[in-house]
Protein backbone atom coordinates (compact mmCIF):
# COMPACT_ATOMS: atom_id res chain seq x y z
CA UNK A 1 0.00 0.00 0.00
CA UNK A 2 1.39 3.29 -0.94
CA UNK A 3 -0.22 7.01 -0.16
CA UNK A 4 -0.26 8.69 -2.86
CA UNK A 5 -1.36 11.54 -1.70
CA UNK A 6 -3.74 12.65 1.91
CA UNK A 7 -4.88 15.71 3.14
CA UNK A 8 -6.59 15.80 6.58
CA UNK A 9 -8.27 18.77 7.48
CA UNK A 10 -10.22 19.38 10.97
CA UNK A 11 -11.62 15.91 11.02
CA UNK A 12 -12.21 15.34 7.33
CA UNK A 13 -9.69 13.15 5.49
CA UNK A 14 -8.89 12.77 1.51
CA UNK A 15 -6.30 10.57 0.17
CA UNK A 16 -5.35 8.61 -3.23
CA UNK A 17 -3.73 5.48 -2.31
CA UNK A 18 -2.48 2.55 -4.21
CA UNK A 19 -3.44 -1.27 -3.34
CA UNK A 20 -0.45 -2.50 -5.11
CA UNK A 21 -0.77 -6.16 -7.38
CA UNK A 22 0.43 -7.74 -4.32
CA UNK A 23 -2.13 -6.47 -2.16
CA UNK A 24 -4.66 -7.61 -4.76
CA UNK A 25 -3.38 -10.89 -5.20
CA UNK A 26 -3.45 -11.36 -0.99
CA UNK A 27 -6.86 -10.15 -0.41
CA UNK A 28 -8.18 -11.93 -3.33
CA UNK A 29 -10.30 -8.83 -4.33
CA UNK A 30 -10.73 -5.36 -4.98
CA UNK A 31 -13.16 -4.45 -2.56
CA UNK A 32 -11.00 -6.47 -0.10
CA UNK A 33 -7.55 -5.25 -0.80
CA UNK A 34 -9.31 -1.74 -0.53
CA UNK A 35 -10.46 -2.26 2.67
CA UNK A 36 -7.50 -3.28 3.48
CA UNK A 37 -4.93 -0.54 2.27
CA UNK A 38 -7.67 1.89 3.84
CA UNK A 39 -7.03 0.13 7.61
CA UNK A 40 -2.86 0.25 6.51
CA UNK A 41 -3.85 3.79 5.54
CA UNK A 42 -5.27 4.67 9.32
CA UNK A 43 -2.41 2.91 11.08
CA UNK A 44 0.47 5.06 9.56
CA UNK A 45 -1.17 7.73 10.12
CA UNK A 46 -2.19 7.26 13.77
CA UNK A 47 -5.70 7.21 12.76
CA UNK A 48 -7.86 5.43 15.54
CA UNK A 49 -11.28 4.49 13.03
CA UNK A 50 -12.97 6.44 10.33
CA UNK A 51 -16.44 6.80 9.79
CA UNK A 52 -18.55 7.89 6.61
CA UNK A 53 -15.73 6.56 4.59
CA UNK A 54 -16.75 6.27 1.05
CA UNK A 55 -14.65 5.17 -2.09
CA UNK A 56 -15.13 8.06 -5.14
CA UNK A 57 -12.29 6.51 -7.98
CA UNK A 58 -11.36 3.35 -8.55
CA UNK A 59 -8.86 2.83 -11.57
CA UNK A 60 -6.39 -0.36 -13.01
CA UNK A 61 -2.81 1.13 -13.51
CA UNK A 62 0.23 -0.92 -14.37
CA UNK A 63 1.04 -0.77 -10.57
CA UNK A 64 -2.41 -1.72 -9.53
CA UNK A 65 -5.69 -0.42 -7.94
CA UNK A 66 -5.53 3.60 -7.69
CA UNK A 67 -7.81 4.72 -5.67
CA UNK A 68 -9.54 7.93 -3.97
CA UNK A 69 -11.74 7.96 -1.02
CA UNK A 70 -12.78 10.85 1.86
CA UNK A 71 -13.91 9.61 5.52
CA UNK A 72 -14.21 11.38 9.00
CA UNK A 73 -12.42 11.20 12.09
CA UNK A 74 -15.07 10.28 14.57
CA UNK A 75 -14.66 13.52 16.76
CA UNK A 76 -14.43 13.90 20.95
CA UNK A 77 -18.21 14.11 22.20
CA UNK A 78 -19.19 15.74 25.66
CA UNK A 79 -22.07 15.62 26.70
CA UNK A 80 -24.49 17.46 29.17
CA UNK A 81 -27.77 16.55 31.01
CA UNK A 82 -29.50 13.98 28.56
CA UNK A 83 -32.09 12.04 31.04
CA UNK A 84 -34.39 13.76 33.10
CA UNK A 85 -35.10 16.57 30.87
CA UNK A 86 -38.06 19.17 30.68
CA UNK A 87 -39.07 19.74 27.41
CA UNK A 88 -41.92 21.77 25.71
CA UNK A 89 -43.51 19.42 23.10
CA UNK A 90 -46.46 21.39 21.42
CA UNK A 91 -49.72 19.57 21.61
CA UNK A 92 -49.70 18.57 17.75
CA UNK A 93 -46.04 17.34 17.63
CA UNK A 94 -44.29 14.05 18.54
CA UNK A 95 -41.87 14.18 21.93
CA UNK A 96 -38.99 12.80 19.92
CA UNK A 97 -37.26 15.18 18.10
CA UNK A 98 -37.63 18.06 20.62
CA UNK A 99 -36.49 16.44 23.44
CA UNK A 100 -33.00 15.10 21.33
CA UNK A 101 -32.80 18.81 20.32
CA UNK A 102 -32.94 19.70 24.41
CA UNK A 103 -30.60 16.82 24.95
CA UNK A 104 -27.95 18.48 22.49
CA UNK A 105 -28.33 22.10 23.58
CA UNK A 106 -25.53 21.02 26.02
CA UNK A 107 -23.49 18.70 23.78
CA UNK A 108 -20.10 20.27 22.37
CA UNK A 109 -17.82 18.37 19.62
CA UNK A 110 -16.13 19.79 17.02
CA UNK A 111 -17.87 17.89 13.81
CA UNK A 112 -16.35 17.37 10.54
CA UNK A 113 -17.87 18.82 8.03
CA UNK A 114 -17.76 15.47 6.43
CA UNK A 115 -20.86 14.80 8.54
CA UNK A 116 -22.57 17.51 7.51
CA UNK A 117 -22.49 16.89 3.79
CA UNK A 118 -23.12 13.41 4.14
CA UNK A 119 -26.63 14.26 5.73
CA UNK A 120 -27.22 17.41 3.37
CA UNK A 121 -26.86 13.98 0.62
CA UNK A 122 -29.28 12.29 2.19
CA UNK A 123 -31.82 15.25 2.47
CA UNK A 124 -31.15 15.57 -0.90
CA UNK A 125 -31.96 11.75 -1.84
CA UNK A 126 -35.06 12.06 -0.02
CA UNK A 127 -36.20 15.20 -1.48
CA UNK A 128 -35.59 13.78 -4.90
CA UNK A 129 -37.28 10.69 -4.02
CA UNK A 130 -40.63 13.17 -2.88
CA UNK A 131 -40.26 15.08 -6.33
CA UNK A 132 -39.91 11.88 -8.59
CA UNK A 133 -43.54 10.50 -6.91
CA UNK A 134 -45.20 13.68 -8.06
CA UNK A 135 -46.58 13.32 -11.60
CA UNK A 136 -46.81 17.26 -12.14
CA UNK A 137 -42.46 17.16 -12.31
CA UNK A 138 -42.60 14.50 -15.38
CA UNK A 139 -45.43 15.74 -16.83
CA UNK A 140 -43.50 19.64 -16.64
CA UNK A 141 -40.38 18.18 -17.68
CA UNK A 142 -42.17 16.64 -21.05
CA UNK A 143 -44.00 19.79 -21.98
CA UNK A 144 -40.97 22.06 -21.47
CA UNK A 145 -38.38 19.51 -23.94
CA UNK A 146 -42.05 19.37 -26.58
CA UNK A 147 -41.94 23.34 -26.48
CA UNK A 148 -38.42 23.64 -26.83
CA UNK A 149 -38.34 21.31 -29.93
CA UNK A 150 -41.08 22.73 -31.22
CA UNK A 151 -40.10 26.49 -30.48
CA UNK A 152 -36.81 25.15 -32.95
CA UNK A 153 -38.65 23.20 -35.59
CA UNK A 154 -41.00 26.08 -36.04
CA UNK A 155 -38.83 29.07 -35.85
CA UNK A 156 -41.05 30.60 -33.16
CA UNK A 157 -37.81 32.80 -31.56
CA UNK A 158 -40.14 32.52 -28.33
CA UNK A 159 -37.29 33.39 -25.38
CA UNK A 160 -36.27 29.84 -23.29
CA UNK A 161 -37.88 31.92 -19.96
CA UNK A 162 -41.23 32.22 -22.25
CA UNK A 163 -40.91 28.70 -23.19
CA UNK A 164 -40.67 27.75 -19.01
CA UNK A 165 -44.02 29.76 -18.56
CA UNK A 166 -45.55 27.91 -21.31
CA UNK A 167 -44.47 24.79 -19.82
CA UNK A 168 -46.01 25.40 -16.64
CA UNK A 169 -49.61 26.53 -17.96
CA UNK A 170 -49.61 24.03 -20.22
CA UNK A 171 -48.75 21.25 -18.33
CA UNK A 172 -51.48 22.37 -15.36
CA UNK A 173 -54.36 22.32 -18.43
CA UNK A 174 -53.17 18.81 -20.03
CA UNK A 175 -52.70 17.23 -17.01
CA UNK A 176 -55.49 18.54 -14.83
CA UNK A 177 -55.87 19.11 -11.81
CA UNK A 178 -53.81 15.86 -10.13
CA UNK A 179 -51.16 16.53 -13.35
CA UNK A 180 -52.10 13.36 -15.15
CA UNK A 181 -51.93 13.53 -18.83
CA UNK A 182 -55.34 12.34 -20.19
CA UNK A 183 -53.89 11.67 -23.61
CA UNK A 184 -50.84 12.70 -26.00
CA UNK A 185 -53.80 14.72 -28.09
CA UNK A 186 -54.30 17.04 -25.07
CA UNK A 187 -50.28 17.59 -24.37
CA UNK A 188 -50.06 18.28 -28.48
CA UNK A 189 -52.87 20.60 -28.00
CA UNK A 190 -51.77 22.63 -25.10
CA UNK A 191 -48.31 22.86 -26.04
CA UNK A 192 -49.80 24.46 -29.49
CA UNK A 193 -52.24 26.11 -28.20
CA UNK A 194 -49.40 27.96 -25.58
CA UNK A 195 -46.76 28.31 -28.65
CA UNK A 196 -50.21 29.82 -31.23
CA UNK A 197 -52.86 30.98 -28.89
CA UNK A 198 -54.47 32.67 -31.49
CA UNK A 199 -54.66 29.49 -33.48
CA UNK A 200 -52.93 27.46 -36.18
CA UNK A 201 -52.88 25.45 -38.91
CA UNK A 202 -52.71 21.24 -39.09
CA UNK A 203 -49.21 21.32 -40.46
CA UNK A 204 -47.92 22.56 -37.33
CA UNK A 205 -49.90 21.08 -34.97
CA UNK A 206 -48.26 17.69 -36.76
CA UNK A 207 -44.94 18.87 -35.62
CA UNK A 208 -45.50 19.38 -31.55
CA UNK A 209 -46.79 15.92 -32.01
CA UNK A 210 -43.88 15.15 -33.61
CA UNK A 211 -41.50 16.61 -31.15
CA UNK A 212 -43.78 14.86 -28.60
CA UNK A 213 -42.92 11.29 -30.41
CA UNK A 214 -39.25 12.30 -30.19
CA UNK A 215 -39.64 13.51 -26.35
CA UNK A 216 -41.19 9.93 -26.11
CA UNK A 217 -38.14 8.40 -27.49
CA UNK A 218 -35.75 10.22 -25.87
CA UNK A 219 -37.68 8.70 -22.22
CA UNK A 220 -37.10 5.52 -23.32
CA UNK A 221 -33.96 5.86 -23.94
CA UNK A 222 -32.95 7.15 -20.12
CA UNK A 223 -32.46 5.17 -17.36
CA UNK A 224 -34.38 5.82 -14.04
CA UNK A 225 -31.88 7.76 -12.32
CA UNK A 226 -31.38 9.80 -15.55
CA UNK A 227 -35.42 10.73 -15.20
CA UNK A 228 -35.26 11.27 -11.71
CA UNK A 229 -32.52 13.90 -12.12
CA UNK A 230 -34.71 15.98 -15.01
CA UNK A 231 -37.39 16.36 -13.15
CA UNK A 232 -35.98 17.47 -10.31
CA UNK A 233 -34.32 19.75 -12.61
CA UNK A 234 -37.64 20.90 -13.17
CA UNK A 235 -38.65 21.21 -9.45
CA UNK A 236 -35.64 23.29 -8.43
CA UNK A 237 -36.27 25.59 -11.71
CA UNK A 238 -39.69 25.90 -10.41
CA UNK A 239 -39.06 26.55 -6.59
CA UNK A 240 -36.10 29.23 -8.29
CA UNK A 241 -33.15 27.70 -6.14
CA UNK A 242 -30.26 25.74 -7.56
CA UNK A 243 -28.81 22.78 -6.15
CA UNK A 244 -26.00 24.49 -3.95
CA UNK A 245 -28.90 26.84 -2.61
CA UNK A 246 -31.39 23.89 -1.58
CA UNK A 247 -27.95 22.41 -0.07
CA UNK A 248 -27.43 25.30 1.90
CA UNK A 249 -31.31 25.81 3.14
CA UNK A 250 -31.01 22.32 4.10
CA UNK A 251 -27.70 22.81 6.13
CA UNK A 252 -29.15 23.59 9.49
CA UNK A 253 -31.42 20.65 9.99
CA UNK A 254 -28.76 18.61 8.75
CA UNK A 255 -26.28 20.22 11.53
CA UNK A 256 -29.04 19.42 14.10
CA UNK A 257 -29.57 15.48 12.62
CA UNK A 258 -25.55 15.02 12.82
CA UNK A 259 -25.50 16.18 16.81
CA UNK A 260 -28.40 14.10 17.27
CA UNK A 261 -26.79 10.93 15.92
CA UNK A 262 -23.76 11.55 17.72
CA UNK A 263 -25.83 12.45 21.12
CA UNK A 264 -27.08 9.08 20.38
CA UNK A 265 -23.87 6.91 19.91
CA UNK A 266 -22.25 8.19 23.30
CA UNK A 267 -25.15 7.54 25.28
CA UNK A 268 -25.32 4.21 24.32
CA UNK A 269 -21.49 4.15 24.56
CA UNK A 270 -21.76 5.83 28.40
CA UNK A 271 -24.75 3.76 29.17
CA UNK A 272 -23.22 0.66 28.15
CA UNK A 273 -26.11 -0.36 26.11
CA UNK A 274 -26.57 -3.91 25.24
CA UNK A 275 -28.83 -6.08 22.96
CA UNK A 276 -29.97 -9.53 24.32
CA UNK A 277 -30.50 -12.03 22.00
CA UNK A 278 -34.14 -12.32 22.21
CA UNK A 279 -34.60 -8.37 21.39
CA UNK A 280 -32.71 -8.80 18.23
CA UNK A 281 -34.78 -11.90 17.38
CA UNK A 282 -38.08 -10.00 17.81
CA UNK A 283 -36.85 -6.61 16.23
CA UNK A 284 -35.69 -9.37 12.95
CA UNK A 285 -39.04 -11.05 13.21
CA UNK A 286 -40.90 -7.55 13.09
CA UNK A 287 -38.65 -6.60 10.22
CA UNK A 288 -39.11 -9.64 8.32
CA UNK A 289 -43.01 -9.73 8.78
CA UNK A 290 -43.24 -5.56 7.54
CA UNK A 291 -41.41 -6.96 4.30
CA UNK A 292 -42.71 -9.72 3.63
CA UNK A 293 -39.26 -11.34 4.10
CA UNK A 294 -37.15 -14.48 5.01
CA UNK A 295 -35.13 -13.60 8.30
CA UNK A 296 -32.02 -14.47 6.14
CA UNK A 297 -32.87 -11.96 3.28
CA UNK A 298 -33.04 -9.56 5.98
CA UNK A 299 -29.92 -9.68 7.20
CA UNK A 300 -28.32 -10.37 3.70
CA UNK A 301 -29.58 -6.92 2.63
CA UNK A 302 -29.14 -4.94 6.02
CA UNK A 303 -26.13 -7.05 7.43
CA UNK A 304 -26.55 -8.08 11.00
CA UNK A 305 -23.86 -5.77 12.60
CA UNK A 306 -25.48 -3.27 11.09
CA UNK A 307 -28.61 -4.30 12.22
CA UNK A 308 -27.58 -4.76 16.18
CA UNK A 309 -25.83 -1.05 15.75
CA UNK A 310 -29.47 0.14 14.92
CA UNK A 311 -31.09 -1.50 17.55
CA UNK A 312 -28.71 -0.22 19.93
CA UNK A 313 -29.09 3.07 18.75
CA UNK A 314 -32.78 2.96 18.92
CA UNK A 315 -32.93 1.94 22.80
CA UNK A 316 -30.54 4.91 23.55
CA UNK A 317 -32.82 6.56 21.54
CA UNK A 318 -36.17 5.41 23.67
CA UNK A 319 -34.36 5.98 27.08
CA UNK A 320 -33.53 9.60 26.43
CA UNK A 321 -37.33 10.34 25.44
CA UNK A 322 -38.77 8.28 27.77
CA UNK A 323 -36.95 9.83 30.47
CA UNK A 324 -37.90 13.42 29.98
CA UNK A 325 -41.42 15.33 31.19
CA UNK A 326 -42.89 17.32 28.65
CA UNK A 327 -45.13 20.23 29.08
């Protein structure tokens, strides 16, 4: 294993390292001999563990695997009063979240920024994941690309922020009120209709249904996450933020989810929290049942150290909400 290069700032590492061919050859694997050169990696530099770690570049050279990856240094956590706490919960909320908020008030670590980006990811994800359920993104994403074709094909010279508010009326009208397009006639229609309101003829009308075909094609031709990504293209256009603003709205709840996962792991560190045998066997049983899944695809999927980790986590979780009196 060679460094190849490492910068570690605050508690946020970066390094290019090489898993040489005999490294390769030992370990039997990529994945293997990179997990291994990244433990080598933490040894010479006096690195006690790494969390978030996460593999970005992966590439064959003559000497072997070449490889980039970032991580975190699990940072110092002090903690204040965490059981026992008075906490105003407002009558239409759940006692969770702001008690952990209370419990943190207190808690002081210096946290990598590494943490913070890696929950500002997941925010993202899930916001994504909300967008790409809601018809009304695909359906705007379709009538913008038909417009813009069309706008081209026709020599309309209509400006690309006209052709956005086109996109939106239209798509509202073809789709209705729940955005769900009725037919490819009414998207051909109202994309005409928005490019000629005061009416046209049959040749042209044939090409928005052309450019619809094509905008068809072009679908099919995309792969899910591909999709996914215009239309929440579309939904950041429409909400007029860009994807470093949404990041940086997002940034204080994200800062507040990192203290509260790390308020969690040193209680059950300090508390000495434990999982009996027969808890993890009814949490996997509960699991498996909610799926509709074999015990052993379970674990295959979520791996069981993983699994115990969560558990744990979760009765820390319990004990510091349980033990507080809300008003």
């Amino acid at each position: 294993m060679k460094i190849l290069s490492c910068e570690i700032r605050g508690g946020d590492v970066a390094a290019t390292v090489l898993a040489g061919r005999e490294e390769l050859e030992r370990f039997g694997g990529e994945r293997e001999a990179v997990e291994a050169c990244i433990r080598a990696f933490c040894e010479e530099k006096g690195i006690k563990t790494l969390a978030l770690t996460r593999v970005t570049r992966m590439d064959e050279t003559a000497r072997g695997l070449e490889f980039d990856f970032d991580a975190a240094i699990p940072p110092k956590v002090e903690l204040g009063q965490y059981l026992g706490l008075e906490v105003y919960v407002p009558s239409d909320e759940k006692p969770d979240l702001p008690v952990l908020l209370a419990a943190t008030e207190e808690l002081q670590a210096e946290i990598p920024e590494t943490y913070v980006s890696r929950k500002i990811d997941g925010l993202m994800r899930q916001r994504m994941e909300d967008v790409v359920k809601r018809p009304v993104f695909s359906a705007l994403t379709d009538m913008y690309a038909v417009l813009r074709a069309a706008n081209e094909a026709l020599a309309c010279e209509r400006s690309d922020d006209e052709l956005w508010a086109m996109a939106l009326s239209a798509a509202d009208e073809a789709n209705g009120s729940r955005f769900r397009a009725r037919s490819a006639e009414d998207i051909v229609s109202a994309a005409a209709a928005a490019l000629f309101p005061e009416g046209t003829e049959e040749r042209k009308v044939e090409v928005v249904a052309d450019c619809l075909e094509r905008r068809a094609e072009e679908k099919r031709a995309k792969n899910i996450e591909e999709l996914a990504a215009e239309s929440f293209g579309s939904y950041l256009r429409m909400i007029g933020k860009s994807e470093q603003e949404l990041r940086a709205e997002f940034r204080p709840q994200a800062l507040d989810l990192v203290r509260i996962d790390l308020l969690i792991d040193e209680v059950a560190k300090r508390e000495g929290l434990e999982l009996t045998d027969r808890e993890f066997k009814a949490a996997l049983d509960a699991i498996a049942d909610m799926y509709d899944m074999d015990q052993r695809e379970v674990l295959d999927m979520v791996g069981e150290a993983t699994l115990r980790a969560q558990l744990i986590r979760d009765k820390a979780r319990a004990m510091i909400v349980d033990s507080a009196s809300t008003i």
